[in-house]
C-alpha atoms as a PDB file:
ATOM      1  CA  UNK A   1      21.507 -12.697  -0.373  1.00  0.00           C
ATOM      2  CA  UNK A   2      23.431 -10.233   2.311  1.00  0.00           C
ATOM      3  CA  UNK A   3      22.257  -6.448   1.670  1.00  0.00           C
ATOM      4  CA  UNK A   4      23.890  -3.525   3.449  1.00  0.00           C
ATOM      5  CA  UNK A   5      21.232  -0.040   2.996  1.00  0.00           C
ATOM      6  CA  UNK A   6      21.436   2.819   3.840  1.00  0.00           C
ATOM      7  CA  UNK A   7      18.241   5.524   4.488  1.00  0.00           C
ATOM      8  CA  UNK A   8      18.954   9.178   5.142  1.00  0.00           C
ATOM      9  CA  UNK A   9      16.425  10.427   2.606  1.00  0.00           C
ATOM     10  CA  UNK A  10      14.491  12.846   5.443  1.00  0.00           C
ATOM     11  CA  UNK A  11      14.668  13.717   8.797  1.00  0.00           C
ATOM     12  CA  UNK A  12      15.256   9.994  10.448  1.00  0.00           C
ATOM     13  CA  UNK A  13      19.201   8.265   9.240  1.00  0.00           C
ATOM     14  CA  UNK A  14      19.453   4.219   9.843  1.00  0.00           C
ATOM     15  CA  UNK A  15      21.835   1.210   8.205  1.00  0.00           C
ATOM     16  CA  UNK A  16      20.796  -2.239   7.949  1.00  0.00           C
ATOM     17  CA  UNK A  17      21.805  -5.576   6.967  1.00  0.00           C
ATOM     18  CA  UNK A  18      19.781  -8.132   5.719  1.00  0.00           C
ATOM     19  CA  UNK A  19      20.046 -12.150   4.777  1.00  0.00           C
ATOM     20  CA  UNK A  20      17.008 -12.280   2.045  1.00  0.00           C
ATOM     21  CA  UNK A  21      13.800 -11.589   4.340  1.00  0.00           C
ATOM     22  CA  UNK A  22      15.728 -11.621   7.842  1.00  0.00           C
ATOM     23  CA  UNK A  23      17.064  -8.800   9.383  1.00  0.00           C
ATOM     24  CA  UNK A  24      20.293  -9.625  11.009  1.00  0.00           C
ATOM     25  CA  UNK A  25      20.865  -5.795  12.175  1.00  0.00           C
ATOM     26  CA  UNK A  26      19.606  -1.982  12.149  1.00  0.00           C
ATOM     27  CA  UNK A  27      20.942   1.078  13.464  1.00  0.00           C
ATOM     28  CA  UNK A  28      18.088   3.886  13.261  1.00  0.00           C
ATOM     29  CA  UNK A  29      18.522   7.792  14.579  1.00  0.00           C
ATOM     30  CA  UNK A  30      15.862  10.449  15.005  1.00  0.00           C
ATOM     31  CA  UNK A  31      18.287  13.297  16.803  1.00  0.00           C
ATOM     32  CA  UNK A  32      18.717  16.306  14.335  1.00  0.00           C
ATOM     33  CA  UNK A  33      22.147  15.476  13.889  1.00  0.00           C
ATOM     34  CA  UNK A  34      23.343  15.926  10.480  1.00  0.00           C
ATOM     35  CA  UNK A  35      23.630  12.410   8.304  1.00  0.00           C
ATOM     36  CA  UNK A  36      26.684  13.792   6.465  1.00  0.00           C
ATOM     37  CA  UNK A  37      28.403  12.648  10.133  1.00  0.00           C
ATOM     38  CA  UNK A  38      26.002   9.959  11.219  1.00  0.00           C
ATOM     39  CA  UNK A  39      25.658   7.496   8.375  1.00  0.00           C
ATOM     40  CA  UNK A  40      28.916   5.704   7.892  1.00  0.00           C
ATOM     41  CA  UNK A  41      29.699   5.599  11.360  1.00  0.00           C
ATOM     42  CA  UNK A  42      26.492   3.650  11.666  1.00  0.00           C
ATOM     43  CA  UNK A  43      27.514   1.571   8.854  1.00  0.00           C
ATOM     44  CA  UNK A  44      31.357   0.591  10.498  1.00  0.00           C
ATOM     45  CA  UNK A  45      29.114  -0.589  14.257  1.00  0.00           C
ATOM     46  CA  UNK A  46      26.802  -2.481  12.744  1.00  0.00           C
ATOM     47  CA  UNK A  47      29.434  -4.184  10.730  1.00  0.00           C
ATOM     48  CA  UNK A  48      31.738  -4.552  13.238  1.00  0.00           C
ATOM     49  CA  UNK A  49      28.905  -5.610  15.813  1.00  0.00           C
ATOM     50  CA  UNK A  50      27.524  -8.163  13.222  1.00  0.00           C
ATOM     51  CA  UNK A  51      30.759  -9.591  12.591  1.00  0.00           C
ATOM     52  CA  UNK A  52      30.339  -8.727   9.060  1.00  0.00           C
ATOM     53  CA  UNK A  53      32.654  -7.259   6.292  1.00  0.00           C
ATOM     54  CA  UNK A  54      31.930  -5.232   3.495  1.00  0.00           C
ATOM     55  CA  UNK A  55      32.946  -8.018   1.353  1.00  0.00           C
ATOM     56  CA  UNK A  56      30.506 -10.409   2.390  1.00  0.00           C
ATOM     57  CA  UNK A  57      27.533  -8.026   0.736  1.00  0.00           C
ATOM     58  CA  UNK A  58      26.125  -8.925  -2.219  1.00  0.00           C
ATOM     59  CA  UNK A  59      24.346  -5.973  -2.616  1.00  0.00           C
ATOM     60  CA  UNK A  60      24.386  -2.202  -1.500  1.00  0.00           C
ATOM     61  CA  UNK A  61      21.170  -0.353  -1.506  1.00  0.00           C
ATOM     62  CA  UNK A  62      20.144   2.886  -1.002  1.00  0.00           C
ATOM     63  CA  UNK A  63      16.655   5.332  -0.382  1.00  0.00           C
ATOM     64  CA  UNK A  64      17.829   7.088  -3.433  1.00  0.00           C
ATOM     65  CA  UNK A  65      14.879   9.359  -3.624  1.00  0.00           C
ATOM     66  CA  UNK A  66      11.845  10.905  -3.351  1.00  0.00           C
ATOM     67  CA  UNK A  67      13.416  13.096  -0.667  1.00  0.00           C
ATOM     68  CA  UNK A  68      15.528  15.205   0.987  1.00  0.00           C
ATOM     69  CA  UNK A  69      17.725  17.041  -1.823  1.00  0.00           C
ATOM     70  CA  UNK A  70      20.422  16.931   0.418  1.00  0.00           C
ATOM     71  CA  UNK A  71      19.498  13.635   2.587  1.00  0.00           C
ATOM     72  CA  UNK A  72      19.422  11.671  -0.555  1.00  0.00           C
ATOM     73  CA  UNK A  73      22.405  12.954  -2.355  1.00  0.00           C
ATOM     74  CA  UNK A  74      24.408  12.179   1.495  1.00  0.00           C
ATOM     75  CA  UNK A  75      23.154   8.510   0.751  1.00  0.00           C
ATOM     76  CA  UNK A  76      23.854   8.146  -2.855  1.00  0.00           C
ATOM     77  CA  UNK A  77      27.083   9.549  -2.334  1.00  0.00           C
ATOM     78  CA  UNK A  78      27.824   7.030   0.686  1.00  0.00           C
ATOM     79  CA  UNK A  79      26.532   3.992  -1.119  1.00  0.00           C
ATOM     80  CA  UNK A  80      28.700   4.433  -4.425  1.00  0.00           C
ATOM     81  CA  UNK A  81      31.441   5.045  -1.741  1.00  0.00           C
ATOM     82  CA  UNK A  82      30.980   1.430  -0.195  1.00  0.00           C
ATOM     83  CA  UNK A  83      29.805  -0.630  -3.850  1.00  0.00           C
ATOM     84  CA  UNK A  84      33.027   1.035  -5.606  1.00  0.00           C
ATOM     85  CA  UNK A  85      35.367  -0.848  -4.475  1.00  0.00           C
ATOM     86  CA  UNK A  86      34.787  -4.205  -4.436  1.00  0.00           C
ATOM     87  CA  UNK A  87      32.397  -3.613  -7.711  1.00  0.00           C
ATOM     88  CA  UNK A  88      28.918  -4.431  -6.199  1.00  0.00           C
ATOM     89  CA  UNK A  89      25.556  -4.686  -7.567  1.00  0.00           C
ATOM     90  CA  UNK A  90      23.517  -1.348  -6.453  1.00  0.00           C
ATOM     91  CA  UNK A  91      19.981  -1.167  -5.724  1.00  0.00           C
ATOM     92  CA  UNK A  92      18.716   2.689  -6.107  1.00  0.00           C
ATOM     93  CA  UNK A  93      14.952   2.112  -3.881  1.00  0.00           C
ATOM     94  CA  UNK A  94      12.120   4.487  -4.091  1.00  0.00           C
ATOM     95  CA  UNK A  95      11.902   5.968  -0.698  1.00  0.00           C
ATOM     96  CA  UNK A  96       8.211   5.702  -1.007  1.00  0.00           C
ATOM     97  CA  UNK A  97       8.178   1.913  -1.759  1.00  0.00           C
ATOM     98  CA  UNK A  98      10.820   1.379   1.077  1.00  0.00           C
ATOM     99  CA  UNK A  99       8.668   2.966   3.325  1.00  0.00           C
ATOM    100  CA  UNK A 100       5.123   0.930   2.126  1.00  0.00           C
ATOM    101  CA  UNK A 101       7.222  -2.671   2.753  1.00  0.00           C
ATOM    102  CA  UNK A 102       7.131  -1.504   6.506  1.00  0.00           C
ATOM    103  CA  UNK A 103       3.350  -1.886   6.656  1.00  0.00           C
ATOM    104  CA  UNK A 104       2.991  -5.162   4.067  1.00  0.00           C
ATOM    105  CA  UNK A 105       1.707  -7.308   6.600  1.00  0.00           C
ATOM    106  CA  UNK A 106      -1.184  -5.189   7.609  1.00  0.00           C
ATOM    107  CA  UNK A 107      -3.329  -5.932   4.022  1.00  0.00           C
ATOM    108  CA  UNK A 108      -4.975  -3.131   1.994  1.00  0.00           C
ATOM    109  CA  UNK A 109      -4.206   0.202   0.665  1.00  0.00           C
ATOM    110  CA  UNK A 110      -0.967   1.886   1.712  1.00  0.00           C
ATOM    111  CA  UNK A 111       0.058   5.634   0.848  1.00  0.00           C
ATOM    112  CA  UNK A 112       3.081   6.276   1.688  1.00  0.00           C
ATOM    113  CA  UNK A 113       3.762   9.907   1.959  1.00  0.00           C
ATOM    114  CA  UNK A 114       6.513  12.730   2.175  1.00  0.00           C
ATOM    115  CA  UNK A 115       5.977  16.455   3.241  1.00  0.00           C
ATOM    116  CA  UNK A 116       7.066  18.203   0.167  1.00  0.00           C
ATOM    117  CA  UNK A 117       6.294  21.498   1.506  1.00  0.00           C
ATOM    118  CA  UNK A 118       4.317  24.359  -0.075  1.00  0.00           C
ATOM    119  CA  UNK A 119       1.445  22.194   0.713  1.00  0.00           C
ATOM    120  CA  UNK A 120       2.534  19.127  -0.981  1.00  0.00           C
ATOM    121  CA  UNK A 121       3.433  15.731  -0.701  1.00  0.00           C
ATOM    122  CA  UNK A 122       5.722  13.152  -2.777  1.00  0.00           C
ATOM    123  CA  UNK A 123       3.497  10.339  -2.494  1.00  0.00           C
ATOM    124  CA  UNK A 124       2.578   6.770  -4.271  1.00  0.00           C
ATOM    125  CA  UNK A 125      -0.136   4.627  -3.237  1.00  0.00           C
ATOM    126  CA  UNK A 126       0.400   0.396  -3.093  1.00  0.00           C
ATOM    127  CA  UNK A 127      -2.209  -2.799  -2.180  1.00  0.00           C
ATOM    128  CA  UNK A 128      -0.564  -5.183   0.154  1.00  0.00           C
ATOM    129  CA  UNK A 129      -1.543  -8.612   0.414  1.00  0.00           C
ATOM    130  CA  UNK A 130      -0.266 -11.526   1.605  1.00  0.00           C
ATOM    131  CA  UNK A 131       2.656  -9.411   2.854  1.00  0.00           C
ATOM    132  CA  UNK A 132       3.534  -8.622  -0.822  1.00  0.00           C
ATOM    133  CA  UNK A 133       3.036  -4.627  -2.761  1.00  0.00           C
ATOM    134  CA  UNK A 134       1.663  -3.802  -5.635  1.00  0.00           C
ATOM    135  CA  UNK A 135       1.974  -0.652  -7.144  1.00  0.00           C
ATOM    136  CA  UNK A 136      -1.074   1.272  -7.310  1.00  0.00           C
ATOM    137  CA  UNK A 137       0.559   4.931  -8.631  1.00  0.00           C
ATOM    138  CA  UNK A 138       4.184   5.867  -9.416  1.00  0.00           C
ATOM    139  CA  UNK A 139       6.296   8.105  -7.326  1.00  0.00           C
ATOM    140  CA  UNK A 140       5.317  11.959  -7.554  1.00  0.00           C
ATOM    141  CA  UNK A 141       5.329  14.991  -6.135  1.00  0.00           C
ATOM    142  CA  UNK A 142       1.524  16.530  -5.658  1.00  0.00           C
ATOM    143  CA  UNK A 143      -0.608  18.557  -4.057  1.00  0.00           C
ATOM    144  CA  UNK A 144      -2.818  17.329  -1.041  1.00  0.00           C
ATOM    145  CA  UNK A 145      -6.178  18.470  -2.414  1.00  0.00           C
ATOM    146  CA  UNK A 146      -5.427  16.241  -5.486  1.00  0.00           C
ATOM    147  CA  UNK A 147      -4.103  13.528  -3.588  1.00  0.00           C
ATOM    148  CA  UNK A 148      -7.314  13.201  -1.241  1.00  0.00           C
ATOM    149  CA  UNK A 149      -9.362  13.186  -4.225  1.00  0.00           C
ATOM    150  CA  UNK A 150      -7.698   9.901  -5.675  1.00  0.00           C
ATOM    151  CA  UNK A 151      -8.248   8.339  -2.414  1.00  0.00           C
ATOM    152  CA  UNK A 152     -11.794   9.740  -2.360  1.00  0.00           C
ATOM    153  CA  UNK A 153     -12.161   8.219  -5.710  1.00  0.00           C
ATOM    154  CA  UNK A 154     -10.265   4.667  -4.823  1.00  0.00           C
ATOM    155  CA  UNK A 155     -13.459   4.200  -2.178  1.00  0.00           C
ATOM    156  CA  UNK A 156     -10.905   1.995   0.090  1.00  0.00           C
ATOM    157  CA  UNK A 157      -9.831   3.047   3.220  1.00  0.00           C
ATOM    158  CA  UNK A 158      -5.410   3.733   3.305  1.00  0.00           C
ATOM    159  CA  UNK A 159      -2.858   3.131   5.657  1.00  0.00           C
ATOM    160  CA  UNK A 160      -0.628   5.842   6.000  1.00  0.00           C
ATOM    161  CA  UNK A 161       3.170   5.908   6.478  1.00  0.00           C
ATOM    162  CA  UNK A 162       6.150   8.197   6.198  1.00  0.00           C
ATOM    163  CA  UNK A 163       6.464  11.649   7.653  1.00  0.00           C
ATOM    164  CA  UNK A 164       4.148  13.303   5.265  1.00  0.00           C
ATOM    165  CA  UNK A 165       1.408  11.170   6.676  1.00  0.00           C
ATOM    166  CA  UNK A 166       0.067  13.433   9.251  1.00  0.00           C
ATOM    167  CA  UNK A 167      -0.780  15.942   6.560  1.00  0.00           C
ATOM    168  CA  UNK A 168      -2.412  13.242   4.549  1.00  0.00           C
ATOM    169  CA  UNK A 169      -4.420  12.118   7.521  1.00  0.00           C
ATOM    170  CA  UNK A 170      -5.660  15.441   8.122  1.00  0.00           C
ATOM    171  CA  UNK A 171      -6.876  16.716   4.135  1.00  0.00           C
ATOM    172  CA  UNK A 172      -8.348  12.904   4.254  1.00  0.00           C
ATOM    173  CA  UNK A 173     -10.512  13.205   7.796  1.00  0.00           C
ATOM    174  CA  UNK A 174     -11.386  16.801   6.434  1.00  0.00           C
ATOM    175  CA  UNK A 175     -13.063  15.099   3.840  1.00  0.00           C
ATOM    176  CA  UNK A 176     -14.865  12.054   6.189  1.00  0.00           C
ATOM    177  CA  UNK A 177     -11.970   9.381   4.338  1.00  0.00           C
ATOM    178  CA  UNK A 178     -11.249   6.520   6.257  1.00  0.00           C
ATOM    179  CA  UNK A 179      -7.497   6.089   7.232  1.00  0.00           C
ATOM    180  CA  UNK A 180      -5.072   4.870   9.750  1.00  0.00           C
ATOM    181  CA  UNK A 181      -1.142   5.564  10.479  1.00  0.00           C
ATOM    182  CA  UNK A 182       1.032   3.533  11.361  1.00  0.00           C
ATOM    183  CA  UNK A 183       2.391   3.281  14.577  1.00  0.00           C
ATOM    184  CA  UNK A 184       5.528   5.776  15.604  1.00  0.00           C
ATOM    185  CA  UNK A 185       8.140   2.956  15.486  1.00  0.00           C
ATOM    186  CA  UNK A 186       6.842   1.721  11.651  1.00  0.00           C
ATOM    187  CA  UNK A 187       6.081   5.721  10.818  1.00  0.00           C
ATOM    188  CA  UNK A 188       9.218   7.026   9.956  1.00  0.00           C
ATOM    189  CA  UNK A 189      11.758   5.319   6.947  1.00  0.00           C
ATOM    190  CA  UNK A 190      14.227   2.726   7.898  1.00  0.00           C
ATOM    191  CA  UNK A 191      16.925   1.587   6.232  1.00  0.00           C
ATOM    192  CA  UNK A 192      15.128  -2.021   6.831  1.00  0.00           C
ATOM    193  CA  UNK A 193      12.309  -1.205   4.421  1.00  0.00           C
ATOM    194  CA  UNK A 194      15.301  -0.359   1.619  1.00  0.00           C
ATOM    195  CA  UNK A 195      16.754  -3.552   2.471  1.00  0.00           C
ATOM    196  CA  UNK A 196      12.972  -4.905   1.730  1.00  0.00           C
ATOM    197  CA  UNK A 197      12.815  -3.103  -1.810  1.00  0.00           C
ATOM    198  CA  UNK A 198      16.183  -4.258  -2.636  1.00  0.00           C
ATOM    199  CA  UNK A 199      15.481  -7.581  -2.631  1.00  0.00           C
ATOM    200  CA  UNK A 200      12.585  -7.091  -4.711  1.00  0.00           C
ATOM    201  CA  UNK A 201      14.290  -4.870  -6.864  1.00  0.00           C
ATOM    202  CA  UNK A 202      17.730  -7.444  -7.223  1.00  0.00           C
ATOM    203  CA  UNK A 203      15.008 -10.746  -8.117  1.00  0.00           C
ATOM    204  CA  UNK A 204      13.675  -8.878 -10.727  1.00  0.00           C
ATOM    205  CA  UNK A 205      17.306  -8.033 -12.539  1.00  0.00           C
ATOM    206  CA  UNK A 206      16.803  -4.645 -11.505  1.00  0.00           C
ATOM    207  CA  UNK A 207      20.341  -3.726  -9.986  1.00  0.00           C
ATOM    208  CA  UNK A 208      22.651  -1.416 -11.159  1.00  0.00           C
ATOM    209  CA  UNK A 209      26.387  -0.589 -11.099  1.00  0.00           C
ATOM    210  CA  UNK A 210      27.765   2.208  -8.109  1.00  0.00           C
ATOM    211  CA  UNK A 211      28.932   4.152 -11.664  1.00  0.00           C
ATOM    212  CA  UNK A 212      25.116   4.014 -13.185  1.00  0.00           C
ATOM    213  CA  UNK A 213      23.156   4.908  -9.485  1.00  0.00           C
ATOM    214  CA  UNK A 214      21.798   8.412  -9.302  1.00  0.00           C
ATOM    215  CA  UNK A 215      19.124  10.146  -7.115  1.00  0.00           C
ATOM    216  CA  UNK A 216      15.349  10.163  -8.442  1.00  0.00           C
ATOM    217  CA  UNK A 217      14.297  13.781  -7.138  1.00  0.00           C
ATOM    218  CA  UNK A 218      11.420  14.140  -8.421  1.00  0.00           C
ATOM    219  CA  UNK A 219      10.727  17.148  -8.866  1.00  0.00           C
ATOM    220  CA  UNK A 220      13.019  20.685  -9.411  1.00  0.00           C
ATOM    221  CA  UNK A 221      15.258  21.941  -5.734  1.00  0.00           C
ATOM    222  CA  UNK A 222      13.862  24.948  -4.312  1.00  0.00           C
ATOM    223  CA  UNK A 223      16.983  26.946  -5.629  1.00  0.00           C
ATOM    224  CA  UNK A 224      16.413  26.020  -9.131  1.00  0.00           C
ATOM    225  CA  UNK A 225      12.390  26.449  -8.830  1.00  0.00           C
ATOM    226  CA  UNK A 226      13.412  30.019  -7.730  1.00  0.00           C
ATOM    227  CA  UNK A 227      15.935  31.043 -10.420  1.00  0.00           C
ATOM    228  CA  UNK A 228      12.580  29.801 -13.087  1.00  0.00           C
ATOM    229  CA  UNK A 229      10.373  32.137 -11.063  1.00  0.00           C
ATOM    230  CA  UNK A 230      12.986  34.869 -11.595  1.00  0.00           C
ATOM    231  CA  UNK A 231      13.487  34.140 -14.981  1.00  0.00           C
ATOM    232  CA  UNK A 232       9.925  34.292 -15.894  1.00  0.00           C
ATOM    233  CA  UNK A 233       9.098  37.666 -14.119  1.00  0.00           C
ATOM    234  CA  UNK A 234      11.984  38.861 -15.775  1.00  0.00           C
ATOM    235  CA  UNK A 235      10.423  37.668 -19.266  1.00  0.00           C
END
């Protein structure tokens, strides 16, 4: 099964294909440039440099959220764009499960982990063994006091990945919890780790048409969490 994926749910953008477990190619970008004029250029080289077509995917998958309002809606938008055409299955990934298939092969707890700001994380928590996941939590958005108390309470030490990791390392050490991140090249998403979920995610009949894909925010945008605070004082 050939998967094309796209990742541009934070700060990092990257494209990747796939053949079932084996990566064929990635293209991954850390420069501040904006995705909106990064992705699909990414997508056209490593097609072209594969010696791939569009038409020989089976599947198009996308980070389609915990995220970036923004970075995630640029993905969504960009993976409909490609599936439309030629009608192709769509696999929506949690950002947070892409991220934990980057760290399978290490064994134990992962928490993978987004900075949500205002002192939050989205975050979900998986064992890994025998280089498969199982979930541990579902996706949410939460606070970093209650997150290091469900690890407190788990008793099992966590590998951490993602770029909200470095806050979760530091409420966890404040606390004397045992935990590790990942090194900077496995750290950030990739669109390698959607690929990974995808596959999961198309086995299990879990695919979806371009027309039926939507983001998975997860919580409210800022704008609309401010227009509720404005309401209510005005209550």
């Amino acid at each position: 099964m050939k998967i094309i994926a796209l990742e541009s749910s934070a700060v990092t953008a990257s494209a990747a294909v796939t053949e079932d477990e084996k990566l064929l190619a990635q293209s991954f970008q850390n420069s501040g440039l904006t995705h909106s004029a990064t992705l699909m250029p990414m997508v056209s080289d490593l097609l072209k440099n594969t010696g791939l077509s569009l038409d020989q995917m089976d599947v198009v998958a996308v980070a389609a959220g915990p995220g970036s309002f923004t970075g995630v809606r640029i993905g969504v938008a960009a993976a409909k764009g490609l599936a439309w055409p030629g009608d192709k299955p769509c696999a929506p990934c949690s950002t947070l499960e892409s991220m934990a298939w980057q760290c399978a092969h290490v064994g134990g707890e992962i928490c993978a982990a987004m900075d949500a700001r205002r002192n939050q994380v989205y975050s979900a928590r998986f064992l890994a063994e025998n280089g498969e996941l199982k979930r541990l939590t579902e996706d949410r958005a939460m606070g970093l006091d209650e997150l290091a108390e469900e690890i407190r309470l788990s008793g099992k030490p966590q590998t951490l990945v993602g770029d909200g990791a470095g806050l979760v390392r530091n409420a966890l050490e404040a606390r004397g919890l045992a935990c590790r991140l990942m090194p900077p090249h496995l750290l950030y998403q990739t669109a390698w780790g959607v690929a990974r979920a995808a596959l999961r995610l198309a086995r299990e009949g879990g695919l979806v048409s371009a027309a039926a894909m939507a983001p998975s925010y997860h919580r409210l945008s800022q704008a609309e969490r401010e227009r509720l605070e404005r309401m209510g004082k005005t209550e």
